[in-house]
C-alpha atoms as a PDB file:
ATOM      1  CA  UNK A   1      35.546  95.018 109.911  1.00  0.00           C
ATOM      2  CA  UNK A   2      38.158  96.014 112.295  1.00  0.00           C
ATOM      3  CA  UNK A   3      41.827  96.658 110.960  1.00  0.00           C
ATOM      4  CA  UNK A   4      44.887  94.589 112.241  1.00  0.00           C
ATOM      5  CA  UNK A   5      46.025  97.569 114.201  1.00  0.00           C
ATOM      6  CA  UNK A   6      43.105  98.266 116.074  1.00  0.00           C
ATOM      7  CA  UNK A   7      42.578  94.848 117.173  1.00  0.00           C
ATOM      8  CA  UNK A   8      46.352  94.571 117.668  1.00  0.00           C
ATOM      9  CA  UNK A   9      46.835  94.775 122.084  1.00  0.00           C
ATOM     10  CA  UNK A  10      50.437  95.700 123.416  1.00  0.00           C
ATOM     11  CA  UNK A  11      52.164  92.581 124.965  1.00  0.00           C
ATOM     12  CA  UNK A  12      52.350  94.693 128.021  1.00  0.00           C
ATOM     13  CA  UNK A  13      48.490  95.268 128.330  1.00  0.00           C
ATOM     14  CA  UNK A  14      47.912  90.695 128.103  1.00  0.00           C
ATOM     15  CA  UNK A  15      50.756  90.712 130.223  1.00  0.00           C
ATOM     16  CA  UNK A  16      49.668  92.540 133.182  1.00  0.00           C
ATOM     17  CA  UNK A  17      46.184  91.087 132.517  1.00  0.00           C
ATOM     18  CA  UNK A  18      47.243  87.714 133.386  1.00  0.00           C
ATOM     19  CA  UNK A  19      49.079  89.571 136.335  1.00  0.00           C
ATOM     20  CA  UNK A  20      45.149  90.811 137.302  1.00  0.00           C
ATOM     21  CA  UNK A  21      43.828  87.405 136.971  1.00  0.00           C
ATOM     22  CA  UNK A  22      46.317  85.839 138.892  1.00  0.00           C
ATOM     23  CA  UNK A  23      46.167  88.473 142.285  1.00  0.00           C
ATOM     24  CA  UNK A  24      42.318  88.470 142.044  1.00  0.00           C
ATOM     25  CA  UNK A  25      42.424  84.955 142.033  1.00  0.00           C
ATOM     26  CA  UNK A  26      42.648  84.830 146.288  1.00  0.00           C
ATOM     27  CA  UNK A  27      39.548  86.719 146.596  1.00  0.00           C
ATOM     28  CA  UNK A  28      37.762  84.493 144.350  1.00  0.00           C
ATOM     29  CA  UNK A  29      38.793  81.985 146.664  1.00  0.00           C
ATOM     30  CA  UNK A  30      37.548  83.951 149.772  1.00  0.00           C
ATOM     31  CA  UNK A  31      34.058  84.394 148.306  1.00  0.00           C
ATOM     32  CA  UNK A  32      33.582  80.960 147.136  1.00  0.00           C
ATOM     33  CA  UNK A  33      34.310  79.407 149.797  1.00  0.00           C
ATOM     34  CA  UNK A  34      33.631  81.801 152.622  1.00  0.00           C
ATOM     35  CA  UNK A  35      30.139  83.446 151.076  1.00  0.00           C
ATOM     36  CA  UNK A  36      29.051  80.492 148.309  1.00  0.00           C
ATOM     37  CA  UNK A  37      29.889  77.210 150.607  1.00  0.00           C
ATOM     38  CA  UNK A  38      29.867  78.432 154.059  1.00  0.00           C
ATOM     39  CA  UNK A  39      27.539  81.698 154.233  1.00  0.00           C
ATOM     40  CA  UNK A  40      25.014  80.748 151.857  1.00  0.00           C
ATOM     41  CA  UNK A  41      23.372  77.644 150.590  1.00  0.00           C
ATOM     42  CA  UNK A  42      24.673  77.196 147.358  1.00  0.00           C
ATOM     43  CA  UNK A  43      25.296  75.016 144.479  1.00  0.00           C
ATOM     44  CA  UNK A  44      29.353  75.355 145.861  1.00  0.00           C
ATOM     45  CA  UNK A  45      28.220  73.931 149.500  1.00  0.00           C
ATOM     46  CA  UNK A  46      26.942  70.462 149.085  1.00  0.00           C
ATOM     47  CA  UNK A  47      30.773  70.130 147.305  1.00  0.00           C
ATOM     48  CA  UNK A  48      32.383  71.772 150.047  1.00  0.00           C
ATOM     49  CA  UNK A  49      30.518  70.150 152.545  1.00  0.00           C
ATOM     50  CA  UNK A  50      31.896  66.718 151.198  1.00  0.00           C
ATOM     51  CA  UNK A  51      35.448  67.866 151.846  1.00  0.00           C
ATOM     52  CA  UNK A  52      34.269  68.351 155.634  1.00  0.00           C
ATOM     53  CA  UNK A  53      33.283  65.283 155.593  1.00  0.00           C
ATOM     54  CA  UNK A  54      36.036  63.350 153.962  1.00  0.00           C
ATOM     55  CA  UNK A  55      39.091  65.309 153.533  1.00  0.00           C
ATOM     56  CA  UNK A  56      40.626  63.326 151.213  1.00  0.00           C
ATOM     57  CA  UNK A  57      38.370  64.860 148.822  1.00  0.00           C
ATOM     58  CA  UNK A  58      40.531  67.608 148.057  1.00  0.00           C
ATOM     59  CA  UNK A  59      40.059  68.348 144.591  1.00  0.00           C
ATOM     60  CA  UNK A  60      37.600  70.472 143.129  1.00  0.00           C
ATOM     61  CA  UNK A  61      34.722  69.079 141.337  1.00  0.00           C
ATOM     62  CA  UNK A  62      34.570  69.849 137.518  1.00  0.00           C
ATOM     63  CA  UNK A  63      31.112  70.564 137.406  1.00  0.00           C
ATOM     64  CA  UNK A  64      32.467  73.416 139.249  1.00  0.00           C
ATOM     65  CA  UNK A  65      35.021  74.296 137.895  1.00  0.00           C
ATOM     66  CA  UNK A  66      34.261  73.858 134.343  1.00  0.00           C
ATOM     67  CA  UNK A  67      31.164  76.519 134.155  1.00  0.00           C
ATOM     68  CA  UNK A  68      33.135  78.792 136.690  1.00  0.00           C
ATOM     69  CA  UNK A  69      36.308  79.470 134.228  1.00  0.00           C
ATOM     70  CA  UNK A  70      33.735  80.032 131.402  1.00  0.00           C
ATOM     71  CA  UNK A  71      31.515  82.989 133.315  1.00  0.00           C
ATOM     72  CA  UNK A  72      35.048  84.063 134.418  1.00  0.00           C
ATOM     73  CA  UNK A  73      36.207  84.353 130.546  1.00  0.00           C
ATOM     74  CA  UNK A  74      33.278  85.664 129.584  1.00  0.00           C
ATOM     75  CA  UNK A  75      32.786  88.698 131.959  1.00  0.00           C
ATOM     76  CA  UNK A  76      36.215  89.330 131.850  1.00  0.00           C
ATOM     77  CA  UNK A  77      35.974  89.334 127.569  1.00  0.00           C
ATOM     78  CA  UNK A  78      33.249  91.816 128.138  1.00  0.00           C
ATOM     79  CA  UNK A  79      35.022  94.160 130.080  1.00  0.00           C
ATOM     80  CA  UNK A  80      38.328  93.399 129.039  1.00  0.00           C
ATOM     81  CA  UNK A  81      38.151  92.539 125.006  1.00  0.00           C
ATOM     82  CA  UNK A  82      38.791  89.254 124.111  1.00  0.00           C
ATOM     83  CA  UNK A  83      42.532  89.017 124.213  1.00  0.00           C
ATOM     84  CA  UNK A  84      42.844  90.687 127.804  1.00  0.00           C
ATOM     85  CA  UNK A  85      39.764  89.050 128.485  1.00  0.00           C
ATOM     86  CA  UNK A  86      41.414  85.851 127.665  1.00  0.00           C
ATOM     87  CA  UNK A  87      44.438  86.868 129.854  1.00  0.00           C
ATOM     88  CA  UNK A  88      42.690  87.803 132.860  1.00  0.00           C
ATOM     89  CA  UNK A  89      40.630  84.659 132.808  1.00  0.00           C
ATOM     90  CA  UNK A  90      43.799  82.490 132.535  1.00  0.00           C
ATOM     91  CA  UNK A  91      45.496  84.454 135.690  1.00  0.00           C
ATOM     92  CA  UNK A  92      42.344  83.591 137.381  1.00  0.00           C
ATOM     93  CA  UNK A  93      42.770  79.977 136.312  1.00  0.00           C
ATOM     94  CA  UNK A  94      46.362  80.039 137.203  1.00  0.00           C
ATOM     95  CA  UNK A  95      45.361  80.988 140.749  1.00  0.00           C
ATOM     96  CA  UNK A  96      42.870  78.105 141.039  1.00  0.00           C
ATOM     97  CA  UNK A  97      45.258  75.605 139.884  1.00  0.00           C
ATOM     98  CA  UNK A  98      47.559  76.961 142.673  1.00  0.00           C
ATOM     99  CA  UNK A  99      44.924  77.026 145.244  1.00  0.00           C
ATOM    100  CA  UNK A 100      44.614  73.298 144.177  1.00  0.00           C
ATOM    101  CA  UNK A 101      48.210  72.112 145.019  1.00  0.00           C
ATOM    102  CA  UNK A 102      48.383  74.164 147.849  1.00  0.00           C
ATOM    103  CA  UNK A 103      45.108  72.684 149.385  1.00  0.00           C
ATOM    104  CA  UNK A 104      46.376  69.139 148.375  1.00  0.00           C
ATOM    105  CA  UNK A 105      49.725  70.089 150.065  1.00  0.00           C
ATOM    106  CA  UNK A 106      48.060  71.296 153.453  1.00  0.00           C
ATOM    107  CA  UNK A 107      46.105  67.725 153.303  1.00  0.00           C
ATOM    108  CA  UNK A 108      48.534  65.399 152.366  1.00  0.00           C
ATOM    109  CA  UNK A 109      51.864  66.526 153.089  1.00  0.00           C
ATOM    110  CA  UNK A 110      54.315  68.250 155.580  1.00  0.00           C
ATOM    111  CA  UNK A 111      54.963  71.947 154.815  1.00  0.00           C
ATOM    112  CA  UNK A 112      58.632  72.749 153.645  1.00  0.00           C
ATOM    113  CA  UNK A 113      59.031  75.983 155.649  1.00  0.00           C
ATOM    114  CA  UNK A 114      56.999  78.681 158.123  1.00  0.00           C
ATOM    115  CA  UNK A 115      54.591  79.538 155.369  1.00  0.00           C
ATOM    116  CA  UNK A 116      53.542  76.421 154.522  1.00  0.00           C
ATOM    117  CA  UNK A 117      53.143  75.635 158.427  1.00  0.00           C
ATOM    118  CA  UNK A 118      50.816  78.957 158.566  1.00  0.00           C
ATOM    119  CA  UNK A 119      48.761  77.765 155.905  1.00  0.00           C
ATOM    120  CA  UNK A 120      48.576  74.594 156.858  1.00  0.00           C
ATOM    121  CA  UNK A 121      47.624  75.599 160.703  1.00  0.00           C
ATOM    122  CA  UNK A 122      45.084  78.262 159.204  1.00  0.00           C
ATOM    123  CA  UNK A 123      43.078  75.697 156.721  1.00  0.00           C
ATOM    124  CA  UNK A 124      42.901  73.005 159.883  1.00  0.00           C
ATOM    125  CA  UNK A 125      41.510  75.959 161.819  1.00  0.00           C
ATOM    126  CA  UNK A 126      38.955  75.903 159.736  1.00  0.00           C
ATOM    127  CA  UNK A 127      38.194  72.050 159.326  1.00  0.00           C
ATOM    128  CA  UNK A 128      38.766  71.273 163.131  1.00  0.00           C
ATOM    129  CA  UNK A 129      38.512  74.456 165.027  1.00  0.00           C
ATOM    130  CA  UNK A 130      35.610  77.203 163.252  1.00  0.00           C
ATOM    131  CA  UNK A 131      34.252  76.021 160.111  1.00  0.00           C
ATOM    132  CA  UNK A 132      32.986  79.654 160.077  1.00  0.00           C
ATOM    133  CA  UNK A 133      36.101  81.326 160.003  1.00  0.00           C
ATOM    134  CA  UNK A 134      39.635  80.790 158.240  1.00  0.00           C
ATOM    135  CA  UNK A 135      38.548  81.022 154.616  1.00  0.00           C
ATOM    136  CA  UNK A 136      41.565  81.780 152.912  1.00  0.00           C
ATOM    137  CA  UNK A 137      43.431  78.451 151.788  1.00  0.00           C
ATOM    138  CA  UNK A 138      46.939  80.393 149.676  1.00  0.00           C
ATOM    139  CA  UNK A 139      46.550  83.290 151.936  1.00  0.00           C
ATOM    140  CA  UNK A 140      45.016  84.845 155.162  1.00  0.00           C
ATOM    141  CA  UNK A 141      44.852  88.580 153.621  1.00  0.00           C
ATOM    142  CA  UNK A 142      40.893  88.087 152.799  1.00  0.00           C
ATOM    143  CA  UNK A 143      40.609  86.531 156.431  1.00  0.00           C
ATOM    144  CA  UNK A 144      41.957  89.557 157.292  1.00  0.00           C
ATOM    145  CA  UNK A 145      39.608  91.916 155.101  1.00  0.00           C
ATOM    146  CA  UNK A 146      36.419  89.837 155.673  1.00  0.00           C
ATOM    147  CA  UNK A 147      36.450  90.088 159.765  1.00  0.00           C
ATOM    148  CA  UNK A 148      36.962  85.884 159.759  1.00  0.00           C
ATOM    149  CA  UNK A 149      39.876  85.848 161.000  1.00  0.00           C
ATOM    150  CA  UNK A 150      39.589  85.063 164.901  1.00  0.00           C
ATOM    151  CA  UNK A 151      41.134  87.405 167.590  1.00  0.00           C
ATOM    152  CA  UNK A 152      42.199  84.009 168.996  1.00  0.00           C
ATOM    153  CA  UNK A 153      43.842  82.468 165.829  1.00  0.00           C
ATOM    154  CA  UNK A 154      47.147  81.912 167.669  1.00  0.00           C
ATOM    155  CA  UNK A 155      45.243  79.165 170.128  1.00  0.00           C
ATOM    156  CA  UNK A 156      43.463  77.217 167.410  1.00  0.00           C
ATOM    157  CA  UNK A 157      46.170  77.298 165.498  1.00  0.00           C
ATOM    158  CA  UNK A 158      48.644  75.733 168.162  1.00  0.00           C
ATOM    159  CA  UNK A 159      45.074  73.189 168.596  1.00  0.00           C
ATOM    160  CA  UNK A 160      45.729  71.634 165.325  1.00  0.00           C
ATOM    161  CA  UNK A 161      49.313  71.924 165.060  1.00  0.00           C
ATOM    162  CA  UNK A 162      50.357  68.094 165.581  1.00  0.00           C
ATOM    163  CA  UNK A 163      47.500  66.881 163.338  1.00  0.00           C
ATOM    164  CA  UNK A 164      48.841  64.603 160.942  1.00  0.00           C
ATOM    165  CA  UNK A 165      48.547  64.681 157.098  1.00  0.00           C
ATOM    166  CA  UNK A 166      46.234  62.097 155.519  1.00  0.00           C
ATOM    167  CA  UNK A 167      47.495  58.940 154.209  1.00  0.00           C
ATOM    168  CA  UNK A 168      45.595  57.590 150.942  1.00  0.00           C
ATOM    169  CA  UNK A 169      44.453  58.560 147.727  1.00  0.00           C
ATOM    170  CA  UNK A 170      43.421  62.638 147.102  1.00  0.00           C
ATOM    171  CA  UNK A 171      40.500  63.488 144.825  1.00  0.00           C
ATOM    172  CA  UNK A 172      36.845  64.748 144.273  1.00  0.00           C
ATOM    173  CA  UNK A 173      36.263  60.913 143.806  1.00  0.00           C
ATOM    174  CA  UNK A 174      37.369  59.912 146.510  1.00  0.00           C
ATOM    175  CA  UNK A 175      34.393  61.101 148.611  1.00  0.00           C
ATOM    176  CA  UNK A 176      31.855  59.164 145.864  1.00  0.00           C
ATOM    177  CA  UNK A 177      32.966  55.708 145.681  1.00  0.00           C
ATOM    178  CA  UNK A 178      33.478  56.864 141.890  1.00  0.00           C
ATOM    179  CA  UNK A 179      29.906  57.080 141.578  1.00  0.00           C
ATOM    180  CA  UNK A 180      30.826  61.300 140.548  1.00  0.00           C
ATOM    181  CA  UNK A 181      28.485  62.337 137.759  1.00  0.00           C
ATOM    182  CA  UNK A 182      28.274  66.415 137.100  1.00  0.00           C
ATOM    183  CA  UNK A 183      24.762  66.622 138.467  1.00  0.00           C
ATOM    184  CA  UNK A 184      26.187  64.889 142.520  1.00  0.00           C
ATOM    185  CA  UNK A 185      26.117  68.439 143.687  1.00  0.00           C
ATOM    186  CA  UNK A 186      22.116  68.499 142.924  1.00  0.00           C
ATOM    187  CA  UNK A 187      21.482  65.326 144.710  1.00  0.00           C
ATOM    188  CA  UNK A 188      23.910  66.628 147.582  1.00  0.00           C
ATOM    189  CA  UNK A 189      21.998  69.949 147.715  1.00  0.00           C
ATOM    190  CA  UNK A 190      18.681  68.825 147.319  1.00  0.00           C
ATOM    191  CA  UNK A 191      19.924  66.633 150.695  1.00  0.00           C
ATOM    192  CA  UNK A 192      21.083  69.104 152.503  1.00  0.00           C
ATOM    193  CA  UNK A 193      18.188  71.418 152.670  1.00  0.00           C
ATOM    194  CA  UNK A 194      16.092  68.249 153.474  1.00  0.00           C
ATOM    195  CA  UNK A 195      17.834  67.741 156.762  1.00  0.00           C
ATOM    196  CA  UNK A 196      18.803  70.792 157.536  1.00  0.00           C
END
């Protein structure tokens, strides 16, 4: 059995492991939605591919959620230990709940200022302009990185500049009539590779 002061980790150590979790959050972001829902067929796209569809269905489905935070805390409690581990993982969940209010904000309301407006611009690129580009939802840095970031991003953004924000109720339920259950992303991908 381990003594208290070798299990014991310096406040500084959690702290800048929730500072980890937080930055890598955005490239999380990048690669599920850029290499999971667009790239690849997945058990991400047939959720993704309902947001295309209806907009309004913002929110993230917890079937997806849900088992991605725990493989998140667990790899990161196997590399990290399990109070950095812990740390890291909620820095990664911090970042997804941000992602989640920024993506509701680009949807259904008018930004506040000229970031906002980017990111706004840059995530209707995506929906109206190049579903194949424009990955990044809080940031364009991994758009950047990834080579998905159009030479001609100034154009489509000025495209869907004057598109208005949705009126209505947000949510992953939104898209289901409330018929949600965690296995919709199985019927949705078991129909996508049927017709496509």
């Amino acid at each position: 059995m381990e003594s208290a002061t070798t299990m014991w980790v310096p406040l500084g150590v959690l702290v800048l492991a929730l500072i980890a979790g937080r930055l890598t959050w955005p490239a999380i972001e990048y690669l599920v939605h850029g290499v999971l829902a667009h790239r690849f067929r997945t058990f991400v796209s047939p959720l993704h591919w309902t947001h295309h569809r209806d907009p309004r269905a913002v929110f993230t489905s917890p079937a997806a959620v849900v088992p991605g935070a725990l493989v998140v805390l667990l790899a990161a409690q196997l590399l990290l230990g399990a109070a950095a581990g812990a740390c890291f993982a909620a820095g990664v969940v911090w970042g997804f709940f941000h992602y989640e209010y920024v993506h509701w904000r680009i949807h259904f309301r008018a930004p506040r200022n000229a970031r906002e407006e980017r990111l706004r611009r840059h995530h209707l690129a995506h929906h109206h302009r190049n579903p194949r580009a424009y990955h990044g939802v809080t940031t364009r840095f991994w758009d950047r990185v990834g080579g998905t970031l159009p030479e001609r991003w100034e154009e489509d953004y000025a495209r869907v500049a004057e598109r208005p924000v949705l009126e209505g109720s947000p949510g992953f339920l939104a898209a289901y009539g409330h018929r949600w259950s965690p296995f919709t992303w199985v019927r949705e991908l078991s129909r996508a590779r049927r017709s496509g």
